[in-house]
Protein backbone atom coordinates (compact mmCIF):
# COMPACT_ATOMS: atom_id res chain seq x y z
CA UNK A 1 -42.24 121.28 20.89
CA UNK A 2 -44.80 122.01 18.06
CA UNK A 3 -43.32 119.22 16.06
CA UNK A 4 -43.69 116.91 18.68
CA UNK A 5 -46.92 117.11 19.65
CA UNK A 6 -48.00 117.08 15.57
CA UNK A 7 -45.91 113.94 15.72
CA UNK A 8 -47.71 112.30 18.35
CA UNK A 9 -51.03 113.50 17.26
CA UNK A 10 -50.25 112.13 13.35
CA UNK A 11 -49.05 108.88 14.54
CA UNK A 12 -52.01 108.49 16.75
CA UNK A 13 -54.40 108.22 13.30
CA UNK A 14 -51.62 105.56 11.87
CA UNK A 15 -49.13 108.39 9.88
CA UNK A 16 -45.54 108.60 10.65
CA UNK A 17 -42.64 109.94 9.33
CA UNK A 18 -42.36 107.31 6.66
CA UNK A 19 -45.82 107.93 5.92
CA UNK A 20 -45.80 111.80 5.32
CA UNK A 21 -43.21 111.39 2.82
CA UNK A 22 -44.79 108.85 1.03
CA UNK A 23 -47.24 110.90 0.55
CA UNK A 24 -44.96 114.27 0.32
CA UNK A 25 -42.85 112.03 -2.97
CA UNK A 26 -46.36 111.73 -4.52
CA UNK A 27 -47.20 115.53 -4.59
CA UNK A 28 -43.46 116.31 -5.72
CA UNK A 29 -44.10 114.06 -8.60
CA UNK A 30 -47.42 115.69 -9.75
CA UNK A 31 -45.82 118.75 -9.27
CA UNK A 32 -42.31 118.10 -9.91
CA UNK A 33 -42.47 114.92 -11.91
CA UNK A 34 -38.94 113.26 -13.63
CA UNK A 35 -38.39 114.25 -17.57
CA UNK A 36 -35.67 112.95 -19.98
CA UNK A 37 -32.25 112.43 -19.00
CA UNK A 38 -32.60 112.73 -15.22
CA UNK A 39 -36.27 110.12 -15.47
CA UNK A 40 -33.20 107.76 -17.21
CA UNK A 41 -31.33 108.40 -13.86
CA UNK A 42 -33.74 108.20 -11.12
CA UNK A 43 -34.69 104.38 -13.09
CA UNK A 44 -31.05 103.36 -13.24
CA UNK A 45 -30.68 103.94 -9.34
CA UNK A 46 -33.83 103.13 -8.02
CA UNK A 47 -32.51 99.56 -9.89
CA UNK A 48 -28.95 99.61 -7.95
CA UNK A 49 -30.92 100.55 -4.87
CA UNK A 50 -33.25 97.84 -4.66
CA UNK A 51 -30.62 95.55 -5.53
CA UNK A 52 -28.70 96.80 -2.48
CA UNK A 53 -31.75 96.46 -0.35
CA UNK A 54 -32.38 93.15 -0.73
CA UNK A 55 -28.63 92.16 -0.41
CA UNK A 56 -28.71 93.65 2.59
CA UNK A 57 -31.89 91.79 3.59
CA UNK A 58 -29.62 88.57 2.37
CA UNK A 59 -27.20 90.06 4.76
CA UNK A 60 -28.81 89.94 7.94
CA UNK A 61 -30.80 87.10 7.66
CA UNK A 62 -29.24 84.23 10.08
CA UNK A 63 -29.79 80.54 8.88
CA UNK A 64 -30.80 80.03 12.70
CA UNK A 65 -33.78 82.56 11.84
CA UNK A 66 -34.67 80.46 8.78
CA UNK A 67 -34.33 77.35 10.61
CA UNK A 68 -36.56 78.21 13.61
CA UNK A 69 -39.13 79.95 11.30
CA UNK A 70 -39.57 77.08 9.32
CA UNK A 71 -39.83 74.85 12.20
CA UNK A 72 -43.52 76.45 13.11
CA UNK A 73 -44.67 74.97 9.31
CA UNK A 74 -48.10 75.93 10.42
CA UNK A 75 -47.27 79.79 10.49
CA UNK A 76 -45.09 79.53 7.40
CA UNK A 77 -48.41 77.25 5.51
CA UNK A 78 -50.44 79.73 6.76
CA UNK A 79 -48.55 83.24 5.65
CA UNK A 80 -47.83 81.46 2.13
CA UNK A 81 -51.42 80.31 1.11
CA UNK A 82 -52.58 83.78 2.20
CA UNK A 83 -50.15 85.34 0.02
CA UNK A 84 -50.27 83.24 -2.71
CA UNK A 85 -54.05 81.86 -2.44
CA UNK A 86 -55.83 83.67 -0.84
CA UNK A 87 -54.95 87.59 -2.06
CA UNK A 88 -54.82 85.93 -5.78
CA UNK A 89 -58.59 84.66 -5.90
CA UNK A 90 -59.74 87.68 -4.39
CA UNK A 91 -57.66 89.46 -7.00
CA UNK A 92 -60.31 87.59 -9.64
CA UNK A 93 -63.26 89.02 -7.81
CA UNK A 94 -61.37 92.55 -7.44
CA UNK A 95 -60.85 92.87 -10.82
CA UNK A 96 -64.19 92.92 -13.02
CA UNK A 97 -65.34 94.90 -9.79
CA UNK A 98 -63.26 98.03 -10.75
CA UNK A 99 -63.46 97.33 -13.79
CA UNK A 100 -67.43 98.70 -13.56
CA UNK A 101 -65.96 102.30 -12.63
CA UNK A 102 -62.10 102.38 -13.56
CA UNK A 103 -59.72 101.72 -16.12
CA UNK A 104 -59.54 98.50 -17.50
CA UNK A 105 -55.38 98.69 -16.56
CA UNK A 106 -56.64 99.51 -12.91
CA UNK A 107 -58.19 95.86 -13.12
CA UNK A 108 -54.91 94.65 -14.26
CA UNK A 109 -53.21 96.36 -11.15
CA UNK A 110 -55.27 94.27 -8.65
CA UNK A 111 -54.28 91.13 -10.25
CA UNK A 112 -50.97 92.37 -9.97
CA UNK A 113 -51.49 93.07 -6.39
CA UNK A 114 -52.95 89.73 -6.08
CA UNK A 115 -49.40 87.86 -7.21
CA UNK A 116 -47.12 90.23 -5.15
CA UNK A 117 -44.94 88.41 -1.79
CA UNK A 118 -45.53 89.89 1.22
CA UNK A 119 -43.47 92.83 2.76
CA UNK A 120 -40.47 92.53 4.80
CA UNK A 121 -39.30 95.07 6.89
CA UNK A 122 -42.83 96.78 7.75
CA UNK A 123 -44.26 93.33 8.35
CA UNK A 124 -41.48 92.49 10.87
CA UNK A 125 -41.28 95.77 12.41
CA UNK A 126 -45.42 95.34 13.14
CA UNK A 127 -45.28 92.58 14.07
CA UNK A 128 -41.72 93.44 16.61
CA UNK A 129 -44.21 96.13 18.64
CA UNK A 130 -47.41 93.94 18.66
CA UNK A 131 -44.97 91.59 20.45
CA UNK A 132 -45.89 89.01 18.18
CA UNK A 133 -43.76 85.87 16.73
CA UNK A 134 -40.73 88.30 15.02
CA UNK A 135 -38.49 85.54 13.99
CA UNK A 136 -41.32 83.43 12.29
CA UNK A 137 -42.80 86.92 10.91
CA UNK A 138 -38.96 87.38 9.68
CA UNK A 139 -38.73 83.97 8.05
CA UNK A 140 -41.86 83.78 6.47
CA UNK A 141 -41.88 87.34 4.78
CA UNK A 142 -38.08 86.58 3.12
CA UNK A 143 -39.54 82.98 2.01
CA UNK A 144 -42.34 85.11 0.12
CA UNK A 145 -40.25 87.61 -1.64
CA UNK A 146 -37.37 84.70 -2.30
CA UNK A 147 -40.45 82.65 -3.87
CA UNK A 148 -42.22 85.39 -5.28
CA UNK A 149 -39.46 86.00 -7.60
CA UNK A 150 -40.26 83.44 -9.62
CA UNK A 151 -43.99 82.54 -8.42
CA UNK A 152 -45.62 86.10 -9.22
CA UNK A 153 -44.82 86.42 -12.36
CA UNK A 154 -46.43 82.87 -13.09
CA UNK A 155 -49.46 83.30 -10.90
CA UNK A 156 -49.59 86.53 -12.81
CA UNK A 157 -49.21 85.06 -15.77
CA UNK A 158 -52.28 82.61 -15.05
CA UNK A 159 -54.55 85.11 -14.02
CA UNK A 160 -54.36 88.04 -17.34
CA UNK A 161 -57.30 87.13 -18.96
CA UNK A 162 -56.58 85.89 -22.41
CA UNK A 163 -56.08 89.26 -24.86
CA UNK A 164 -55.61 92.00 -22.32
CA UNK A 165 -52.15 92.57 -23.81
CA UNK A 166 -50.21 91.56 -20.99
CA UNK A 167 -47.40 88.91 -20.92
CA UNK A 168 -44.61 87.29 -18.91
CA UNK A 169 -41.77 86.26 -20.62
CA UNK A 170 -39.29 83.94 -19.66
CA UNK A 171 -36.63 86.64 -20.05
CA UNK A 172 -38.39 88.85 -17.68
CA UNK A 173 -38.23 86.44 -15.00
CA UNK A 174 -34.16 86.05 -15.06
CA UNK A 175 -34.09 90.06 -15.23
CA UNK A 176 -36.28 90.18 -11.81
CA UNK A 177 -33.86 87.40 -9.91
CA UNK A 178 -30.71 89.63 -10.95
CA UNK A 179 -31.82 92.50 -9.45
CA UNK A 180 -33.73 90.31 -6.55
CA UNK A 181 -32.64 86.80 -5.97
CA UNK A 182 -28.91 87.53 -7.12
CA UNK A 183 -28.25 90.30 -4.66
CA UNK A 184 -29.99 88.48 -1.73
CA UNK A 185 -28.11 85.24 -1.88
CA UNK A 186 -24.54 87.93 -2.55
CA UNK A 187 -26.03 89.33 0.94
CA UNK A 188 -25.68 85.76 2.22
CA UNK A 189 -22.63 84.75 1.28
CA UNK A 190 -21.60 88.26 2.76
CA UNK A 191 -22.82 87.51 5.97
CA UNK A 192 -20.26 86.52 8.08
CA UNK A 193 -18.46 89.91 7.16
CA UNK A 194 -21.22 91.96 7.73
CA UNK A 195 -24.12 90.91 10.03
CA UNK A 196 -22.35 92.01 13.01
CA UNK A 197 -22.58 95.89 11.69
CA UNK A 198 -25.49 95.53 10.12
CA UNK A 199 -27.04 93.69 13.53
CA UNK A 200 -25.51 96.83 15.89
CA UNK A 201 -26.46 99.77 13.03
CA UNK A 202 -30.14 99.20 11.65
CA UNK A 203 -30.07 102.48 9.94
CA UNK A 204 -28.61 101.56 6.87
CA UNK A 205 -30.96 99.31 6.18
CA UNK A 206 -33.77 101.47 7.33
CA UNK A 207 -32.29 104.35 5.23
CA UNK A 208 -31.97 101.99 1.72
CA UNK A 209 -35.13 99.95 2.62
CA UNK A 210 -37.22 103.21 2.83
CA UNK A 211 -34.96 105.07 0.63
CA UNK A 212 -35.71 102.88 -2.22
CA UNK A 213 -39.25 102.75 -2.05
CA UNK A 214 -39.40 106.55 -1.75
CA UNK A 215 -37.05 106.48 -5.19
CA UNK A 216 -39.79 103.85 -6.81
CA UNK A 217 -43.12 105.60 -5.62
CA UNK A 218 -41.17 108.93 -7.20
CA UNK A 219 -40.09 107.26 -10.68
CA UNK A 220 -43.70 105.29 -10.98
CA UNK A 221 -45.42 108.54 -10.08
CA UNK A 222 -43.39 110.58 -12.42
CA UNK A 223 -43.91 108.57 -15.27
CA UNK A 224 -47.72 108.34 -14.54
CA UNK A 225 -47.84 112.29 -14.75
CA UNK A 226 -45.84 113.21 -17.64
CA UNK A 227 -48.14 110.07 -19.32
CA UNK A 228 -51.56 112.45 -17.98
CA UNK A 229 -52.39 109.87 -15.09
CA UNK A 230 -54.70 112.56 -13.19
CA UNK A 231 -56.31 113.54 -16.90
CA UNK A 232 -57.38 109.84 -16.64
CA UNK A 233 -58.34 109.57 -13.45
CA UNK A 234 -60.85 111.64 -11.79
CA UNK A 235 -61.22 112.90 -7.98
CA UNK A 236 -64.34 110.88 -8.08
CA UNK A 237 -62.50 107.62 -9.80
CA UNK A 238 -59.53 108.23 -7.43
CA UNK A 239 -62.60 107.74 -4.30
CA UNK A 240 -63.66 104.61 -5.66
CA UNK A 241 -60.23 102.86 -6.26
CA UNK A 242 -58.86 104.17 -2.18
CA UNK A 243 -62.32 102.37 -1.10
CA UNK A 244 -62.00 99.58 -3.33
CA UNK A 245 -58.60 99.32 -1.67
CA UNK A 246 -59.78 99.47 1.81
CA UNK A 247 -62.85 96.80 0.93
CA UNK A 248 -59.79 94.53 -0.77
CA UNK A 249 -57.46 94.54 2.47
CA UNK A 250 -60.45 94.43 5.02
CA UNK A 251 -61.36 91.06 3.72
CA UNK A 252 -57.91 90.04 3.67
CA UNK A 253 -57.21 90.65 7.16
CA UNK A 254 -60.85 89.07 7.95
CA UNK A 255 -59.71 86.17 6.86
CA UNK A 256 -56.41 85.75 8.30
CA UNK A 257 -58.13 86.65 11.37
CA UNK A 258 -60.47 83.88 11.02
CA UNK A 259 -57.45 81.64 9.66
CA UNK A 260 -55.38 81.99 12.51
CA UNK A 261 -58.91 81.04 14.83
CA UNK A 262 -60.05 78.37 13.18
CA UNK A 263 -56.37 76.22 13.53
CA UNK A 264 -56.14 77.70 16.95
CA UNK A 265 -52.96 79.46 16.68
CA UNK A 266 -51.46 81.02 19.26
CA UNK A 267 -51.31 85.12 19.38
CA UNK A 268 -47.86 85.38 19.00
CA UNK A 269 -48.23 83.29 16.00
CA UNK A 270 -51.63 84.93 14.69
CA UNK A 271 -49.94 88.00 14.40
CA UNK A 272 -47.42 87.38 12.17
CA UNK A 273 -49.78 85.97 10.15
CA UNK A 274 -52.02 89.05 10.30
CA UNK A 275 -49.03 91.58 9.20
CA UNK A 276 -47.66 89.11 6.66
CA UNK A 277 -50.39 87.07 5.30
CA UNK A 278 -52.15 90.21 4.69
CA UNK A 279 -49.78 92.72 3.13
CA UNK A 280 -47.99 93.01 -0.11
CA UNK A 281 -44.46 94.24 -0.58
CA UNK A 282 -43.75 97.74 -3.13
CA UNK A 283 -39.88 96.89 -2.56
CA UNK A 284 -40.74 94.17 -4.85
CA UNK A 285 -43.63 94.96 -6.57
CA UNK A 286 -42.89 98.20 -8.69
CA UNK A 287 -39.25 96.93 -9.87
CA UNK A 288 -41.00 93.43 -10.99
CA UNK A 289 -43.64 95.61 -13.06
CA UNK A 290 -40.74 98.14 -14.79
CA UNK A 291 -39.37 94.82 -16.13
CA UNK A 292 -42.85 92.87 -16.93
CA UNK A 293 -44.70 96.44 -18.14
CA UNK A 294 -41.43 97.65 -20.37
CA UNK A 295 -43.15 99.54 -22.72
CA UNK A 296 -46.46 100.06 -21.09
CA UNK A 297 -48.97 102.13 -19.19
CA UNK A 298 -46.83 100.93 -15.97
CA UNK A 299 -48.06 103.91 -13.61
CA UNK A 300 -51.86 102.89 -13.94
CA UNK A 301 -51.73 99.32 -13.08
CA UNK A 302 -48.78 100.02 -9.99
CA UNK A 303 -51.71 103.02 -9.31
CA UNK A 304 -53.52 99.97 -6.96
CA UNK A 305 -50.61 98.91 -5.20
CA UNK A 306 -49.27 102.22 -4.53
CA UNK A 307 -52.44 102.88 -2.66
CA UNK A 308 -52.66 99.25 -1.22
CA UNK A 309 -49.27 99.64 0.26
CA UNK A 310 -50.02 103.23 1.70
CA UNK A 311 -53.31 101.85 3.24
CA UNK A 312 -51.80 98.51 4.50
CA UNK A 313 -49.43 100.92 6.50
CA UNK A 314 -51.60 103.25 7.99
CA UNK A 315 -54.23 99.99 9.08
CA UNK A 316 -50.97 98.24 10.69
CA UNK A 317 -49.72 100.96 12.22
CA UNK A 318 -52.91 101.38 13.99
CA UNK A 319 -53.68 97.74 15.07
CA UNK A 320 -49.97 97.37 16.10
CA UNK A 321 -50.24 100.45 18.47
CA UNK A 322 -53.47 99.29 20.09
CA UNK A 323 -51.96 95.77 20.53
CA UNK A 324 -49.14 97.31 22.33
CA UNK A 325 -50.69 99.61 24.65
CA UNK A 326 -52.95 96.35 25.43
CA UNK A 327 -49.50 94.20 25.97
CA UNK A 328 -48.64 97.49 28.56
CA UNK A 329 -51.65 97.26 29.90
CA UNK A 330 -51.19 93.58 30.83
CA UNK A 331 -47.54 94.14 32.22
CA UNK A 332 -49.17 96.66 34.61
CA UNK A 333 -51.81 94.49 36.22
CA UNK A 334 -48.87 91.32 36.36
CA UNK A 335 -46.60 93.63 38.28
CA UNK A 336 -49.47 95.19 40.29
């Protein structure tokens, strides 16, 4: 009974389940963090995890999803040049900007944040109890990940400044679509054997999905520690960086807002463009930087993301609850 009521009173300010243990992996790392053998491990199956995520992803994807998403071009136009225009040349203006109180890898990480596809499952699912367009919200966060396999890492590559120390080789792009691209289209071709189970059971996918990310946030967050992350950055620096966060996706969800206005979109439509166009996927994004950062101060620039992705949840989780007790609040009055 206790545990219910905490529940209801934590989701109420955006946290759920998923949420506390997000931030539950980040204090077992600081505390708790992976060393030696078992940090080689936890980095060979967060790979084989991801890689099953996203085959399952292939998996349930239906070419009649795809094919209706993509009819609605301007949704898909929309969610793509928000992703992969609009978060990018913000990224530019993000960057110097922390730069003035932070690390100069923490700059590096909002580029990197900048170049990332949106998220998939926590996009859909936001968009699924807003009551918003799910099956153009579906297509149009799978096209980003499919496309930001090879499109990040080249928008990325366009936007290091010129002797930061940071490069994308061609080598670390086929690496990224084997553990990416390679499973998802596997998931396809697996489809017809599969989607039924996978359609009736969502909890495997839930379980991996989340699963994985909690194995990522763990590894990154390990590695960051045992590397003296928290020597480097300060309660004071780790302030600044949460509000530069918040500053980064309020504009980013301004402007989808205004977006989605200004071509008079429907609301269905403008809010699968709000959870897509203005969220960025760590199912994706902290693999692709353990292949493009081999070798590097990885857990500093993923620091931004991290925090991105945390905040992005709590913010959607929010606006999608208001938007459906306003959706209940309309079925009322219509069957009053």
């Amino acid at each position: 009974m206790i545990w219910t009521h905490l529940e209801a009173g934590l989701k109420r300010v955006g946290l759920d389940r998923y949420m506390i243990m997000l931030i539950l992996t980040v204090v077992l790392a600081t505390f708790l963090p992976a060393r030696g053998s078992f940090a080689e491990l936890l980095t060979s199956a967060t790979y084989w995890a991801v890689a099953l995520l996203f085959f399952l992803y292939g998996a349930k994807l239906s070419t009649a999803t795809i094919i209706s998403g993509l009819v609605n071009w301007k949704l898909q136009a929309s969610v793509f040049l928000c992703t992969f225009g609009v978060f990018p040349l913000l990224s530019l203006v993000m960057s110097p900007l922390s730069a003035i109180w932070l690390p100069a890898a923490i700059g590096i990480g909002f580029l990197y944040i900048g170049c990332m596809p949106s998220t998939v499952q926590s996009s859909i699912a936001f968009t699924a109890i807003s009551n918003g367009n799910v099956a153009g919200a579906m297509c149009a966060a799978s096209i980003s990940n499919l496309v930001g396999v090879i499109l990040s890492p080249l928008l990325f590559s366009l936007l290091i400044p010129q002797g930061a120390g940071y490069g994308v080789e061609p080598s670390a792009i086929w690496r990224i679509m084997q553990q990416i691209l390679l499973p998802f289209l596997l998931g396809q071709l697996c489809r017809p054997l599969l989607s039924g189970f996978l359609n009736r059971h969502r909890l495997p996918t839930i379980i991996v999905d989340r699963g994985s990310i909690l194995l990522i946030v763990y590894s990154a967050f390990s590695a960051g520690v045992v590397n003296g992350i928290w020597q480097i950055i300060s309660p004071q620096s780790f302030a600044v960086l949460v509000g530069l966060c918040l500053f980064y996706l309020g504009v980013v969800m301004a402007i989808t807002l205004a977006a989605a206005k200004a071509i008079r979109m429907d609301l269905t439509d403008l809010l699968a463009l709000f959870y897509c166009g203005s969220t960025k996927s760590l199912a994706t994004g902290l693999p692709m930087a353990g292949i493009l950062f081999a070798g590097q101060d990885i857990s500093l620039i993923v620091l931004p993301l991290m925090l991105f992705h945390l905040i992005q949840l709590v913010v959607c989780a929010l606006v999608s609850q208001r938007f459906r007790a306003v959706y209940s609040q309309m079925e009322s009055s219509d069957a009053a």
